[in-house]
Protein backbone atom coordinates (compact mmCIF):
# COMPACT_ATOMS: atom_id res chain seq x y z
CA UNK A 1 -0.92 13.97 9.90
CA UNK A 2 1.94 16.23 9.55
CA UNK A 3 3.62 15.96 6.21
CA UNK A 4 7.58 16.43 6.81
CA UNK A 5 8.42 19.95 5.21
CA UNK A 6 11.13 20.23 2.46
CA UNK A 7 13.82 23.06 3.82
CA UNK A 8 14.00 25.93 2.57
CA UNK A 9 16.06 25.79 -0.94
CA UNK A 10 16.94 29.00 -2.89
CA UNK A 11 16.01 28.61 -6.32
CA UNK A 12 18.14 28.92 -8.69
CA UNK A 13 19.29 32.10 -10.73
CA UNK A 14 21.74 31.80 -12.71
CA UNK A 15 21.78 33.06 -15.95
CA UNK A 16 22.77 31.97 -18.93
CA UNK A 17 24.72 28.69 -19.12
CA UNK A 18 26.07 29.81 -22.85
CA UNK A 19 26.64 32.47 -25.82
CA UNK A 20 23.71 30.59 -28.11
CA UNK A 21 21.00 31.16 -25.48
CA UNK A 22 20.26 27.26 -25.33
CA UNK A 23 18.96 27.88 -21.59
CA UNK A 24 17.27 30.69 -20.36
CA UNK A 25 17.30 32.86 -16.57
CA UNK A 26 14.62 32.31 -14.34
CA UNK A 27 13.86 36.15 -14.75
CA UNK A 28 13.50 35.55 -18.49
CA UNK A 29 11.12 32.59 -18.14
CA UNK A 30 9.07 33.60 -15.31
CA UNK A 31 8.18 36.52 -16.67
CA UNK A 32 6.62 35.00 -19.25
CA UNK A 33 5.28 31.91 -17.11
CA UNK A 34 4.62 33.21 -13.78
CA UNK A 35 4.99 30.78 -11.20
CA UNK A 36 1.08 29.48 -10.23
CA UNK A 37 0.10 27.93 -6.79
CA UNK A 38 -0.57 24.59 -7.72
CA UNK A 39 -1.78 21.45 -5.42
CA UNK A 40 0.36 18.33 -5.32
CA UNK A 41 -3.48 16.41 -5.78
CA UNK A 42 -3.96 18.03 -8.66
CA UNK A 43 -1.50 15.44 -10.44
CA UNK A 44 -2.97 12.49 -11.65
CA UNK A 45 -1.79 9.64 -10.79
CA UNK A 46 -1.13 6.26 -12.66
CA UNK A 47 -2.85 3.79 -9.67
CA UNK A 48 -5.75 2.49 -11.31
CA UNK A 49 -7.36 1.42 -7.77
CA UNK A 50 -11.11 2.37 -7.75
CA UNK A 51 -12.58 1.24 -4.31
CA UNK A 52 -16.06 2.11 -5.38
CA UNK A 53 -15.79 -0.59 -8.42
CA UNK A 54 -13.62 -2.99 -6.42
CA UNK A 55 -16.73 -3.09 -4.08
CA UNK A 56 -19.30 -3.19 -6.61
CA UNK A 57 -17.83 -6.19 -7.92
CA UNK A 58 -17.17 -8.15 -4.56
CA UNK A 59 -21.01 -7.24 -4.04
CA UNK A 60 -22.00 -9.24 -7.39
CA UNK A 61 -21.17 -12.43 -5.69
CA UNK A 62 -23.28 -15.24 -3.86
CA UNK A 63 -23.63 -14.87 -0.07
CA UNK A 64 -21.82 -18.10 0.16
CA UNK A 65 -19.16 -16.96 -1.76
CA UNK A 66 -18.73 -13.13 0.08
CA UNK A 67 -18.16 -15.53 2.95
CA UNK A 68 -15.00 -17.24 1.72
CA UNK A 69 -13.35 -14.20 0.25
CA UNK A 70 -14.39 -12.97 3.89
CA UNK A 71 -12.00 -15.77 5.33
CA UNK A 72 -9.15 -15.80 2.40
CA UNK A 73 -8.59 -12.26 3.12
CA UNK A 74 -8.21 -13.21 6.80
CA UNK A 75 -6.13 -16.23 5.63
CA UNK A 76 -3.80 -13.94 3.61
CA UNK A 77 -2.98 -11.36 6.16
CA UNK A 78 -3.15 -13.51 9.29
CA UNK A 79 -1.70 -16.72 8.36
CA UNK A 80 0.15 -15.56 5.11
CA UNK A 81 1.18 -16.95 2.20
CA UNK A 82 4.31 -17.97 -0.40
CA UNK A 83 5.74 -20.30 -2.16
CA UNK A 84 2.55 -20.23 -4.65
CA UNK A 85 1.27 -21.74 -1.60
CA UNK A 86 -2.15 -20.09 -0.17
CA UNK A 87 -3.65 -22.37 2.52
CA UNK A 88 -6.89 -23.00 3.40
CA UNK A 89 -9.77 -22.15 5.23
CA UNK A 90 -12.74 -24.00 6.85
CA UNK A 91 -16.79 -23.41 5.70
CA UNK A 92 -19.26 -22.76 8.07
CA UNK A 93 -19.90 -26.82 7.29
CA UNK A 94 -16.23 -27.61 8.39
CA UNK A 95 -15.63 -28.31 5.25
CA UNK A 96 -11.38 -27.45 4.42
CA UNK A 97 -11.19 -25.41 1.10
CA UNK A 98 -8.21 -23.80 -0.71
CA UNK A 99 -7.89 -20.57 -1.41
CA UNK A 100 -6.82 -21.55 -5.11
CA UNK A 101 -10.09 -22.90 -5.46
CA UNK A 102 -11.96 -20.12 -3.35
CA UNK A 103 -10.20 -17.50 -5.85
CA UNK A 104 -10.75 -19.60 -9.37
CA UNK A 105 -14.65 -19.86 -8.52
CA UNK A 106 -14.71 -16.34 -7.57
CA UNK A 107 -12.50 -15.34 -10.64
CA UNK A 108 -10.01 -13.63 -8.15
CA UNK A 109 -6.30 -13.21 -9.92
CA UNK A 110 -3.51 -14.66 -8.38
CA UNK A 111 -0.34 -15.88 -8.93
CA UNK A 112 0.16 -12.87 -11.10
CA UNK A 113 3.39 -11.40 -11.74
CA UNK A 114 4.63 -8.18 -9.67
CA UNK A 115 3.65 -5.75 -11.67
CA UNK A 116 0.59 -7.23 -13.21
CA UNK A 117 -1.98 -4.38 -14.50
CA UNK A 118 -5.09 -4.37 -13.56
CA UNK A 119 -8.75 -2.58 -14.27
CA UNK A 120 -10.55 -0.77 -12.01
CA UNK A 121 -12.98 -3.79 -11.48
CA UNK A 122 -10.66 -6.63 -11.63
CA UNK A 123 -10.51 -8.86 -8.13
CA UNK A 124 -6.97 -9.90 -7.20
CA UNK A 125 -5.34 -11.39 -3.58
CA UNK A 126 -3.90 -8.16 -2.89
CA UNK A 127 -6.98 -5.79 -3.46
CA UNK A 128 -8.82 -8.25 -1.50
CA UNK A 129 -6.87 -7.98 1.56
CA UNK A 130 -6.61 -4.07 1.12
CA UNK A 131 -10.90 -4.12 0.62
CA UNK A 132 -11.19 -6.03 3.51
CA UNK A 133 -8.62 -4.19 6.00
CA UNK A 134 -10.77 -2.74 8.64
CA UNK A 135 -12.57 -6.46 8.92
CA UNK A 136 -8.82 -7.84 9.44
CA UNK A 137 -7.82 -5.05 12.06
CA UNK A 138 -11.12 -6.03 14.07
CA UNK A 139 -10.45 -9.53 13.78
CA UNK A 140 -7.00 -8.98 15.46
CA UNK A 141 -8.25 -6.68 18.30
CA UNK A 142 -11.25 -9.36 18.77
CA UNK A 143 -9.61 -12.73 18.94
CA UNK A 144 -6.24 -10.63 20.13
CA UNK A 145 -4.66 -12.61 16.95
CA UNK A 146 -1.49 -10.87 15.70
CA UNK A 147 -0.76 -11.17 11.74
CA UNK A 148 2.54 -13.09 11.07
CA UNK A 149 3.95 -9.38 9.56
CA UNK A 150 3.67 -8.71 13.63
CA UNK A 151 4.98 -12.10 15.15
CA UNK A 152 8.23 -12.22 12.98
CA UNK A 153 8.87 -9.15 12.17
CA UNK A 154 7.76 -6.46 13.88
CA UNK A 155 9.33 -4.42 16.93
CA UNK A 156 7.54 -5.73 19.58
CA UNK A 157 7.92 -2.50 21.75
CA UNK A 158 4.97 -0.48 20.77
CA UNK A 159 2.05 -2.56 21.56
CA UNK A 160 -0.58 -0.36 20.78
CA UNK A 161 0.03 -1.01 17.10
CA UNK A 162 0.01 -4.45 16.67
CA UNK A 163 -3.69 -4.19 15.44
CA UNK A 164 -2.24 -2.44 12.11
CA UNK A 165 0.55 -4.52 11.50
CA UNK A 166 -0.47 -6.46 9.01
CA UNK A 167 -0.29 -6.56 5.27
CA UNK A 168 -2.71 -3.96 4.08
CA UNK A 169 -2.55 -2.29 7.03
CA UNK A 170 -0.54 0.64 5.36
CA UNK A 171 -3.91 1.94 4.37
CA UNK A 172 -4.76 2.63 8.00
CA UNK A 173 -1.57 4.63 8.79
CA UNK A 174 -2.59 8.15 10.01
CA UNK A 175 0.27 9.26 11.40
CA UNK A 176 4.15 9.90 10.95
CA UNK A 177 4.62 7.17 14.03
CA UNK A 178 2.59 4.62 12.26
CA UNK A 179 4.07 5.43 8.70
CA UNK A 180 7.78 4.52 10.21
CA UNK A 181 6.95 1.64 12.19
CA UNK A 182 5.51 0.04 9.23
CA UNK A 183 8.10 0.94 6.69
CA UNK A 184 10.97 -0.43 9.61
CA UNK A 185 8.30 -3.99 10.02
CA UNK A 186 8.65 -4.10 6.03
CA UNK A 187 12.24 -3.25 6.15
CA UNK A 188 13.06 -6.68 8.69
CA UNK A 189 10.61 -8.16 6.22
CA UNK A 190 12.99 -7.65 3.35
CA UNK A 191 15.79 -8.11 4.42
CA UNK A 192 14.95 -11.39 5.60
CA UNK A 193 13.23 -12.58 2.51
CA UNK A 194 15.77 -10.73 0.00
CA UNK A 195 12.23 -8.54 -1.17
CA UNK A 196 11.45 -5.36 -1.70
CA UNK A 197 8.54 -4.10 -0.35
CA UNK A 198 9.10 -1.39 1.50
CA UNK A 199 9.63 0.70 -1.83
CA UNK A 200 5.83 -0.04 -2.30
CA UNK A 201 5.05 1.52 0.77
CA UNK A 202 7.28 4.46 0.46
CA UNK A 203 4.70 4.89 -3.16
CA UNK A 204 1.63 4.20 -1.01
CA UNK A 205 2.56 7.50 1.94
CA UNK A 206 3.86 9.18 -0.77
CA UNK A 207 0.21 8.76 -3.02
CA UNK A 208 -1.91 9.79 0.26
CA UNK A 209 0.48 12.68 1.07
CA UNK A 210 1.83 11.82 4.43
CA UNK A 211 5.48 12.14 3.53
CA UNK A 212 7.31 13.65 0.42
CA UNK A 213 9.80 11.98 -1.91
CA UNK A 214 12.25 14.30 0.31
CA UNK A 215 11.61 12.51 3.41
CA UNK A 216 12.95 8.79 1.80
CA UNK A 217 16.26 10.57 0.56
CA UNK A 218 16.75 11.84 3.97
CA UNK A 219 16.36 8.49 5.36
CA UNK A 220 18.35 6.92 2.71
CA UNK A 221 15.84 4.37 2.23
């Protein structure tokens, strides 16, 4: 995908800003530290999300129980949730089963504040739903199913990408077309519920390089 370039800016030169020296020119610093090419993934970064581990740990559970989280991933991204309210899904013995219980048997965290911190092997709602993201755009396109981010608020217009509209479905996003029509879906999303997650997203496209910090000012988001 094509990352949105920053304009050309002249750096600045000007010398120095007063009598004592405090700041130096950029002729005087660079020539001691030259400027070096340097990759924007060569920063670290402070998301502690380890797929690999995340995996490793779903793995460690009973057949039974892979099952379930199968279905409360569904659950979350089809159906939704709120309200400390998760719903429910059905066994394979139509048996009904919360997703409360589903998650405290499975030691899944939830109900966790926003910014809860998490290690690289801990289970939560969110992580499940992001794990499970190419099972929940198949799901959609099978059973032609649309996730409630779609039905109420999404821009109906653009068909074609109703089968990534849905929450976790940022981690599909490939291109600059995609990238917007999500952040707009999350936009109507916020507004509506008085929330703010389209500032996640704008982290998430700015952590997988699709657009620069430059592109959000621009849109004044």
């Amino acid at each position: 995908m094509e990352v949105p370039k920053i304009p050309n800016i002249e750096i600045s030169k000007n010398i120095v800003l007063n009598k004592n020296e405090q700041y130096l020119s950029i002729d005087e610093i660079t020539k001691k530290i030259p400027f070096i090419d340097i990759k924007p993934t060569d920063l670290g970064s402070t998301d502690n999300y380890n797929e690999t581990r995340i995996l490793e740990e779903y793995l460690k559970r009973t057949d039974e129980n892979k099952l379930l989280l199968y279905k409360a991933a569904l659950q979350l991204s089809i159906i939704g949730y709120g309200n400390k309210n998760y719903g429910f899904v059905r066994t394979d013995n139509d048996k009904v089963i919360t997703l409360e219980e589903i998650f405290k048997q499975n030691n899944i965290k939830f109900l966790e504040k926003q910014n809860a911190k998490y290690n690289d092997y801990d289970l939560s709602a969110r992580r499940l739903i992001r794990l499970f993201r190419y099972q929940i755009q198949k799901f959609i396109i099978d059973n032609n199913r649309p996730s409630y981010l779609w039905t109420k608020y999404a821009d109906k217009k653009n068909i074609k990408l109703i089968s990534i509209c849905f929450p976790g479905g940022e981690h599909l996003v490939n291109t600059l077309e995609e990238a917007e029509f999500m952040l707009e879906t999350y936009g109507n999303l916020d507004i509506s519920l008085n929330t703010k997650f389209r500032k996640r997203l704008q982290r998430v496209f700015i952590a997988r390089g699709m657009m620069s910090p430059n592109y959000f000012l621009e849109k004044n988001y």
